[in-house]
PDB file of N, CA and C in Angstrom:
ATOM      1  N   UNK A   1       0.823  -1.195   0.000  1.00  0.00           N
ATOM      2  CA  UNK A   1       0.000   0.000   0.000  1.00  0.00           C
ATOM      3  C   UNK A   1       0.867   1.259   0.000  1.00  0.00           C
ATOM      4  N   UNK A   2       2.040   1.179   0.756  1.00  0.00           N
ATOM      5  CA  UNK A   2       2.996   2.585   0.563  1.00  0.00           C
ATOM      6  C   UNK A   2       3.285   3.095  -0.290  1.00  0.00           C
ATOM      7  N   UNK A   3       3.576   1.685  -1.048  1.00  0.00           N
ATOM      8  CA  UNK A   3       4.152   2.050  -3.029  1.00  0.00           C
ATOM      9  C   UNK A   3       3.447   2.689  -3.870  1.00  0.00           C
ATOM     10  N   UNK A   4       1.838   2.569  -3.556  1.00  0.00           N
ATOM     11  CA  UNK A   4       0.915   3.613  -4.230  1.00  0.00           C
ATOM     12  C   UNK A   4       0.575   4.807  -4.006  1.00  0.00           C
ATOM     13  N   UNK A   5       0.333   5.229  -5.008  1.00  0.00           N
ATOM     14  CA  UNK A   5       0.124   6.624  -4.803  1.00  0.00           C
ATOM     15  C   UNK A   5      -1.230   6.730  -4.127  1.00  0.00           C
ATOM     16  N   UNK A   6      -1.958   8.256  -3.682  1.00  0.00           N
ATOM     17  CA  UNK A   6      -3.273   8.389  -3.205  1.00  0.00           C
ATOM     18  C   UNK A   6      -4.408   7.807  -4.238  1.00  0.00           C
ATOM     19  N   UNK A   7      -4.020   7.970  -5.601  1.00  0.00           N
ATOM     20  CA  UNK A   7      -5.506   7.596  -6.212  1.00  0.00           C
ATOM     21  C   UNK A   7      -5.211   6.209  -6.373  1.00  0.00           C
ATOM     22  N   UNK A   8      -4.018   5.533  -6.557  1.00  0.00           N
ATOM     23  CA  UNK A   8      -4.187   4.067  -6.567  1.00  0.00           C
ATOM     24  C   UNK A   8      -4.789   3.578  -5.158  1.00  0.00           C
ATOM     25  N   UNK A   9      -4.512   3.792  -3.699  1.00  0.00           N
ATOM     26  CA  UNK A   9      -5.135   3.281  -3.020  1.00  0.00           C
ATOM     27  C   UNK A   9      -6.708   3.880  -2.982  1.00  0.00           C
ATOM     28  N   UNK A  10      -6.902   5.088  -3.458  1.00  0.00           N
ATOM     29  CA  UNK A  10      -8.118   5.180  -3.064  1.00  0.00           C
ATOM     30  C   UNK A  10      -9.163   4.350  -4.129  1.00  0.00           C
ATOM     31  N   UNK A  11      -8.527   3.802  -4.989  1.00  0.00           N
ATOM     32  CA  UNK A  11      -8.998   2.498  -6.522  1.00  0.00           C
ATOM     33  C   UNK A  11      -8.978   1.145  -5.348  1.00  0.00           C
ATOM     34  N   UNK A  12      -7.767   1.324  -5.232  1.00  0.00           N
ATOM     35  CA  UNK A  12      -7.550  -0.213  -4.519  1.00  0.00           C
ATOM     36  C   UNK A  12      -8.972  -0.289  -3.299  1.00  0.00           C
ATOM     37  N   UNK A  13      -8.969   0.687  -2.472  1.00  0.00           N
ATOM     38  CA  UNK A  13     -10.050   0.665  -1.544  1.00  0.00           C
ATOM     39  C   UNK A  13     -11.563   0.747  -1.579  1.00  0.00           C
ATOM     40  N   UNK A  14     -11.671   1.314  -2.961  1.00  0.00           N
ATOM     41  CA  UNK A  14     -13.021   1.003  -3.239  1.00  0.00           C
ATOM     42  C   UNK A  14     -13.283  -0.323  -4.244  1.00  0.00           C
ATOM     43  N   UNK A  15     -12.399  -0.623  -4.829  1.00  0.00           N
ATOM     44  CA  UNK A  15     -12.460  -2.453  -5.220  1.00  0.00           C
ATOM     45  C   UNK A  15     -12.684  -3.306  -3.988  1.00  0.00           C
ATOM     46  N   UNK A  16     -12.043  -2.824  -3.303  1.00  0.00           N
ATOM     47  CA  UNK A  16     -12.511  -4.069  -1.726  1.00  0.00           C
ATOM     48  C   UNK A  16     -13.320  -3.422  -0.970  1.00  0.00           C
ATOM     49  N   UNK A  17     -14.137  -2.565  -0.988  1.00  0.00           N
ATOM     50  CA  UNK A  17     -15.007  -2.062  -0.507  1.00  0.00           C
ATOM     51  C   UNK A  17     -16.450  -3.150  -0.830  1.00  0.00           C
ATOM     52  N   UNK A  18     -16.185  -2.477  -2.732  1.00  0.00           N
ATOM     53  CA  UNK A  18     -17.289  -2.880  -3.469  1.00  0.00           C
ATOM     54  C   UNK A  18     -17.393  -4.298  -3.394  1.00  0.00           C
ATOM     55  N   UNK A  19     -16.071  -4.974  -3.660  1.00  0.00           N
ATOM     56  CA  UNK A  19     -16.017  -6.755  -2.855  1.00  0.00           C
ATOM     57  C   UNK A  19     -16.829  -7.327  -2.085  1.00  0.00           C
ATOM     58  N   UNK A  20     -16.664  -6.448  -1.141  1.00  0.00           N
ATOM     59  CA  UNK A  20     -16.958  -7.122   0.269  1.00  0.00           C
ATOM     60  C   UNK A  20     -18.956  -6.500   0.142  1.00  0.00           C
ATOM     61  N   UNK A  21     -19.256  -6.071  -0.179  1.00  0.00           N
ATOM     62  CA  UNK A  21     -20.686  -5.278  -0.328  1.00  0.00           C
ATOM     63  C   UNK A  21     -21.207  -6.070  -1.284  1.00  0.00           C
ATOM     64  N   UNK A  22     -21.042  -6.797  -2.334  1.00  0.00           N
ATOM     65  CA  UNK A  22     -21.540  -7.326  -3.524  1.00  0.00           C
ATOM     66  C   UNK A  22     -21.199  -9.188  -2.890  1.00  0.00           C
ATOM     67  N   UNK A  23     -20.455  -9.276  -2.107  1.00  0.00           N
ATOM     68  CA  UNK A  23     -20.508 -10.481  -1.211  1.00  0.00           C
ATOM     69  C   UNK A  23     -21.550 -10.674  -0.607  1.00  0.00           C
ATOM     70  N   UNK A  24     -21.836  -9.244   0.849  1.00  0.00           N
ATOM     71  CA  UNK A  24     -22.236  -9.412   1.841  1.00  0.00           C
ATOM     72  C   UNK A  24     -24.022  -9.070   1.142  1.00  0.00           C
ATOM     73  N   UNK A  25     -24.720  -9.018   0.330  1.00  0.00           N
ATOM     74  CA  UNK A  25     -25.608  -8.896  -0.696  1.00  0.00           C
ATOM     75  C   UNK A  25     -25.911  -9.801  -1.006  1.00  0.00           C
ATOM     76  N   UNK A  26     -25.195 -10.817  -1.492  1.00  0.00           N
ATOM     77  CA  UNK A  26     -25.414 -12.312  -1.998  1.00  0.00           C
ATOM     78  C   UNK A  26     -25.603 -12.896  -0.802  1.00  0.00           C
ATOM     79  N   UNK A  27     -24.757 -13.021   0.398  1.00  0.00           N
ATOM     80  CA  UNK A  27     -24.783 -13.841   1.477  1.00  0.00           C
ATOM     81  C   UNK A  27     -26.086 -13.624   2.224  1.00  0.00           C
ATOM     82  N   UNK A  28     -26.642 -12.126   2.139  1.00  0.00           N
ATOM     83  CA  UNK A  28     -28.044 -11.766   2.668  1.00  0.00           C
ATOM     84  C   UNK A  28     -28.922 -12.366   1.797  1.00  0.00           C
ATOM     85  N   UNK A  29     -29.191 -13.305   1.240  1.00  0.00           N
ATOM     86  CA  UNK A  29     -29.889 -12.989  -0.278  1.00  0.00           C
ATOM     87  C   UNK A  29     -30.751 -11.938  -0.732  1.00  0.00           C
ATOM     88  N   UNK A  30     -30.067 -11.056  -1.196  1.00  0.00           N
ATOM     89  CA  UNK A  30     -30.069 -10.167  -2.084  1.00  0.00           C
ATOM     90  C   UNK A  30     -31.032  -8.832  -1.265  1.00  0.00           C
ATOM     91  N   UNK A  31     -30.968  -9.052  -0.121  1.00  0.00           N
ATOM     92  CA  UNK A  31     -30.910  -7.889   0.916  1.00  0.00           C
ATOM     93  C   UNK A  31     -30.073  -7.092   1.068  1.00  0.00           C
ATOM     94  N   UNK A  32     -30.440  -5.771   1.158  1.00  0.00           N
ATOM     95  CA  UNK A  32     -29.522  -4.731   0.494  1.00  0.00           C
ATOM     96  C   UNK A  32     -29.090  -4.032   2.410  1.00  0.00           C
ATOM     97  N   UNK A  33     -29.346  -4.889   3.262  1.00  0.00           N
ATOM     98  CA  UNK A  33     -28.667  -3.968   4.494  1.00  0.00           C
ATOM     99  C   UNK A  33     -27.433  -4.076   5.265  1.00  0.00           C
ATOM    100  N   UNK A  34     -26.886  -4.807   4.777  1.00  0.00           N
ATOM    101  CA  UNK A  34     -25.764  -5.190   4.973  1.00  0.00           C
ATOM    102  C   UNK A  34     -24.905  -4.215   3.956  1.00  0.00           C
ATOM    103  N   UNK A  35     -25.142  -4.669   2.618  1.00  0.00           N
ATOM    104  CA  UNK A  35     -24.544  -3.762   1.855  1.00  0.00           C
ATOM    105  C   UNK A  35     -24.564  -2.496   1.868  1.00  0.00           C
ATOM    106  N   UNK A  36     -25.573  -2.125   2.335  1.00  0.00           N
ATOM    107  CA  UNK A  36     -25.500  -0.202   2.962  1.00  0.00           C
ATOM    108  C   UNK A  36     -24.742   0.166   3.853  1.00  0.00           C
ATOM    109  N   UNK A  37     -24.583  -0.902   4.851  1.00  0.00           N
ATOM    110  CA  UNK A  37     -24.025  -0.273   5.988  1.00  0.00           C
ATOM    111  C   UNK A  37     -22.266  -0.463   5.543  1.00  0.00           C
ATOM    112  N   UNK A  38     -22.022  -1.299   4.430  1.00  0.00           N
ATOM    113  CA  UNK A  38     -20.870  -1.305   4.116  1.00  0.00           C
ATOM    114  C   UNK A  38     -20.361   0.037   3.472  1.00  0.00           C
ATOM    115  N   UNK A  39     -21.375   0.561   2.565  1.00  0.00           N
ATOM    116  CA  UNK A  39     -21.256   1.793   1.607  1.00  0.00           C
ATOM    117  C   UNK A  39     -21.289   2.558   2.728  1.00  0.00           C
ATOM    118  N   UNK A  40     -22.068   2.978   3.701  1.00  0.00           N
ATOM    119  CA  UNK A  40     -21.980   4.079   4.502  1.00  0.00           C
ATOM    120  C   UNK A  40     -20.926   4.141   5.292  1.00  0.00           C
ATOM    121  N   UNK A  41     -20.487   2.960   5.650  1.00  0.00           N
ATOM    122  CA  UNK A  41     -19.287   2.487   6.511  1.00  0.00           C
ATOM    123  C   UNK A  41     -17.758   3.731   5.957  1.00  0.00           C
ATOM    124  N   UNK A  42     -18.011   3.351   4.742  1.00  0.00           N
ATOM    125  CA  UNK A  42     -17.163   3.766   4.150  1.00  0.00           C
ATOM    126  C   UNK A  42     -16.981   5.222   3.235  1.00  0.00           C
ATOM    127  N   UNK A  43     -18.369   5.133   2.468  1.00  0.00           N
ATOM    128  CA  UNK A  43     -18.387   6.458   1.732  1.00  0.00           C
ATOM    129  C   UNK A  43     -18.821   7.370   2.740  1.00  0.00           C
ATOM    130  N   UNK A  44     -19.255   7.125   3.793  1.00  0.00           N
ATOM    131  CA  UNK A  44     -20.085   8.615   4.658  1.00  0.00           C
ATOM    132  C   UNK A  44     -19.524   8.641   5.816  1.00  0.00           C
ATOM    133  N   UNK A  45     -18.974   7.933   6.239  1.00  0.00           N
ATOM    134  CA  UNK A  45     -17.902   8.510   7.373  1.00  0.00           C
ATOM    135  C   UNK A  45     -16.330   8.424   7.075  1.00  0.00           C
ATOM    136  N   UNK A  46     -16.316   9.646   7.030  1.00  0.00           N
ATOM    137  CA  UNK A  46     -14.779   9.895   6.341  1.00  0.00           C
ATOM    138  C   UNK A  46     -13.707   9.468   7.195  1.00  0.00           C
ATOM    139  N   UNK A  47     -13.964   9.083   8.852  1.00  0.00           N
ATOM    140  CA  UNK A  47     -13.026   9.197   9.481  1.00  0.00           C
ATOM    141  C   UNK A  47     -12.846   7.454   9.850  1.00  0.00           C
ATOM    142  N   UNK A  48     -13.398   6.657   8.757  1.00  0.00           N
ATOM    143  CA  UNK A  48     -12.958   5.832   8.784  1.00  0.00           C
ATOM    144  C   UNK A  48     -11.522   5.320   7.863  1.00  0.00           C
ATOM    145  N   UNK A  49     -11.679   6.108   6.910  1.00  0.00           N
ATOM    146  CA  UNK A  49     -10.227   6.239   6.220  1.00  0.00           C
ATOM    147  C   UNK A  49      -9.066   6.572   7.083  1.00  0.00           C
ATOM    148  N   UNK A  50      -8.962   6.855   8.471  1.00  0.00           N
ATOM    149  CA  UNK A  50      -7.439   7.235   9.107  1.00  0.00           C
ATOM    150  C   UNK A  50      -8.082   5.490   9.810  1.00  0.00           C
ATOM    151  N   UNK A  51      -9.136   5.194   9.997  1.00  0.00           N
ATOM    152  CA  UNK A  51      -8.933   4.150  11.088  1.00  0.00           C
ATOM    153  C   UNK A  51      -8.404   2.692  10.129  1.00  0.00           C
ATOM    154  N   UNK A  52      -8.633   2.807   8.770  1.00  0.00           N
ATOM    155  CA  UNK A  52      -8.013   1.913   7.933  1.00  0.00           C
ATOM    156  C   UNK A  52      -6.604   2.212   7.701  1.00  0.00           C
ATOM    157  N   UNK A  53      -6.219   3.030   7.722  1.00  0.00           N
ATOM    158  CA  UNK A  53      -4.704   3.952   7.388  1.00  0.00           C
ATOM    159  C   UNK A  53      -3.927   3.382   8.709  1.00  0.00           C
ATOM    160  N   UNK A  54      -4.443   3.715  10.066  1.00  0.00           N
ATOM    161  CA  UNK A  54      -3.733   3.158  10.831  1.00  0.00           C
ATOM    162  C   UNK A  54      -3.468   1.588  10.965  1.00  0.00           C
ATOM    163  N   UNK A  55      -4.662   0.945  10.796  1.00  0.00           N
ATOM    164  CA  UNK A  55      -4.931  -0.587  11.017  1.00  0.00           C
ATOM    165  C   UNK A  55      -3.706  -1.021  10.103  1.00  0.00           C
ATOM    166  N   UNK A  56      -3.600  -0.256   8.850  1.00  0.00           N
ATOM    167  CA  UNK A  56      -2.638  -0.769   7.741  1.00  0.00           C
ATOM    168  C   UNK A  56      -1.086  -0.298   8.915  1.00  0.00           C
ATOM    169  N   UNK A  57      -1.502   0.075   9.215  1.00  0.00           N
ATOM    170  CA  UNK A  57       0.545   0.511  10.187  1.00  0.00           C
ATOM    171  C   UNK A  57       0.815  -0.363  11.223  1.00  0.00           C
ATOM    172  N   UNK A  58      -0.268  -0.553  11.544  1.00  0.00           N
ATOM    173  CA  UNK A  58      -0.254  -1.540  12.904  1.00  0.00           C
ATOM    174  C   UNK A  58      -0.032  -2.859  12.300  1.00  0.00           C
ATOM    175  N   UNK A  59      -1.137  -3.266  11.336  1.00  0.00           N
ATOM    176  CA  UNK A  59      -0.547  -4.656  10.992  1.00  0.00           C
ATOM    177  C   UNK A  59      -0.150  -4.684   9.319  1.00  0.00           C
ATOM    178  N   UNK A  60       1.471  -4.666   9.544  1.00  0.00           N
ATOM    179  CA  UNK A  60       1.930  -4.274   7.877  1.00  0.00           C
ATOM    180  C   UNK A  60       1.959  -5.968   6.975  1.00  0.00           C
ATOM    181  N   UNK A  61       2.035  -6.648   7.679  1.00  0.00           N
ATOM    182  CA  UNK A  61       2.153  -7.993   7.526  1.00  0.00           C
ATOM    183  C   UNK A  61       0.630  -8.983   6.659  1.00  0.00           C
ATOM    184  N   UNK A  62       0.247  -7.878   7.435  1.00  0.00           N
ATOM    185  CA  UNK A  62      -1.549  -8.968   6.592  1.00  0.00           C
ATOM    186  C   UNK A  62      -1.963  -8.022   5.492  1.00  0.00           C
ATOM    187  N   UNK A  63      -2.528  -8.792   4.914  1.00  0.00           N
ATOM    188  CA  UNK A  63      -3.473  -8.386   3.554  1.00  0.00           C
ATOM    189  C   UNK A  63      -4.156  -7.467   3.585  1.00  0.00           C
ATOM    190  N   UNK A  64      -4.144  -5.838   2.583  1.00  0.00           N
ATOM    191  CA  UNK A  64      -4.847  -4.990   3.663  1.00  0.00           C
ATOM    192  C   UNK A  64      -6.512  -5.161   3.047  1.00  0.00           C
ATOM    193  N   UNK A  65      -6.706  -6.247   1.945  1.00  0.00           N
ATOM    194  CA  UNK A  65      -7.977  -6.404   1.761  1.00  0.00           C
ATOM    195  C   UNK A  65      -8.781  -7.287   3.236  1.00  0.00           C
ATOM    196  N   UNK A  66      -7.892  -8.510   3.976  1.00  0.00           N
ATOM    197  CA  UNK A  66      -8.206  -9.058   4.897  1.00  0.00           C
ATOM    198  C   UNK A  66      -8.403  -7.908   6.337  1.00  0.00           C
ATOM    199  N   UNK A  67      -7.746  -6.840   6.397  1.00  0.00           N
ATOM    200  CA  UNK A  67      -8.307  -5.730   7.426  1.00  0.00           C
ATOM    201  C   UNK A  67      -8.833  -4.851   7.054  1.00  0.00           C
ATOM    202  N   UNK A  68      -9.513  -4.601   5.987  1.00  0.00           N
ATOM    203  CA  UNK A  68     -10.711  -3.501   6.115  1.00  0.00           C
ATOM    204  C   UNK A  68     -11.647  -4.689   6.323  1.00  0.00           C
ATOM    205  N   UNK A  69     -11.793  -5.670   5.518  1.00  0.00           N
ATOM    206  CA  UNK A  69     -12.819  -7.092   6.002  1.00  0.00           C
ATOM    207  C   UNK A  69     -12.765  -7.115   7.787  1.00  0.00           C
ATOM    208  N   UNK A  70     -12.026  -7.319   7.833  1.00  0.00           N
ATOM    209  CA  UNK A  70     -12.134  -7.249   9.522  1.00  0.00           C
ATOM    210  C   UNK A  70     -12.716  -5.933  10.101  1.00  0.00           C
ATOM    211  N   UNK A  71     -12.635  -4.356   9.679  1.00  0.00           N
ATOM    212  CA  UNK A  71     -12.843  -3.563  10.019  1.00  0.00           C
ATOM    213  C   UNK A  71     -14.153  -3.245   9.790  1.00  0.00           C
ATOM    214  N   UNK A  72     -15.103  -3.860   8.635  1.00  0.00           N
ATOM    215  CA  UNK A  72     -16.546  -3.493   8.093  1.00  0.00           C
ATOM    216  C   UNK A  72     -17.454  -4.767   9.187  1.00  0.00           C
ATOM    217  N   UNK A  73     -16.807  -6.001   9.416  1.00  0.00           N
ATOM    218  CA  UNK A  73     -16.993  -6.829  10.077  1.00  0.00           C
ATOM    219  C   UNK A  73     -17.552  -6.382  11.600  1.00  0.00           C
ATOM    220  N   UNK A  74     -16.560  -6.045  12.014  1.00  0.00           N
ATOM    221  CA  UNK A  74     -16.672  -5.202  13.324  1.00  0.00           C
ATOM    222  C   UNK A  74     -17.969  -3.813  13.155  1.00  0.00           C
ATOM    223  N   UNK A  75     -18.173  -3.306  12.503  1.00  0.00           N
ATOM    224  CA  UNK A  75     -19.189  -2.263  12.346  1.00  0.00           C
ATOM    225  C   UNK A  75     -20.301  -2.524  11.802  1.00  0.00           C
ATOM    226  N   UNK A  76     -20.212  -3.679  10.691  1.00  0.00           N
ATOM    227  CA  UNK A  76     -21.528  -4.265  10.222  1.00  0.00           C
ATOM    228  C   UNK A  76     -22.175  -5.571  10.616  1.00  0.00           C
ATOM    229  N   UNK A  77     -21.353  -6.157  10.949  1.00  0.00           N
ATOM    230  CA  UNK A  77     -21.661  -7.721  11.455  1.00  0.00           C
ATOM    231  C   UNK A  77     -21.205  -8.730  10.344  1.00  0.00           C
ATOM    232  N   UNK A  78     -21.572 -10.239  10.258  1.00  0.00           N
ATOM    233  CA  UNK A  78     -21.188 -10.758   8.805  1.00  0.00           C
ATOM    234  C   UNK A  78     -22.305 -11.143   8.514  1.00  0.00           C
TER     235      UNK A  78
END
């Protein structure tokens, strides 16, 4: 994630955003509240972008698609 620039991660982060929302959609069948709270999770509270920014510093080692999953997890449920 360091190696990119701002608009590549902010590409990279809404590909695993949209991932995990077009998952958690199917897994609801085809209940859309899960998937909102993923979009809002993300597009409407801005200050979740430093809490992903940090999570990525704290753990440089894991996948940072596997910790925002952990991070929407924690706020949305699975």
């Amino acid at each position: 994630m360091n190696a990119m620039s701002s608009e590549q991660r902010a590409a990279y982060l809404a590909g695993v955003i949209e991932g995990l929302a077009i998952a958690r959609y199917n897994k609801d069948g085809k209940q859309k509240t899960g998937l909102g709270c993923i979009y809002d999770w993300y597009y409407k509270d801005k200050s979740n972008l430093k809490l992903i920014h940090d999570a990525f510093d704290k753990y440089p080692t894991y996948p940072p698609g596997s910790i925002v999953d952990v991070l929407v997890k924690q706020k949305c449920g699975e």
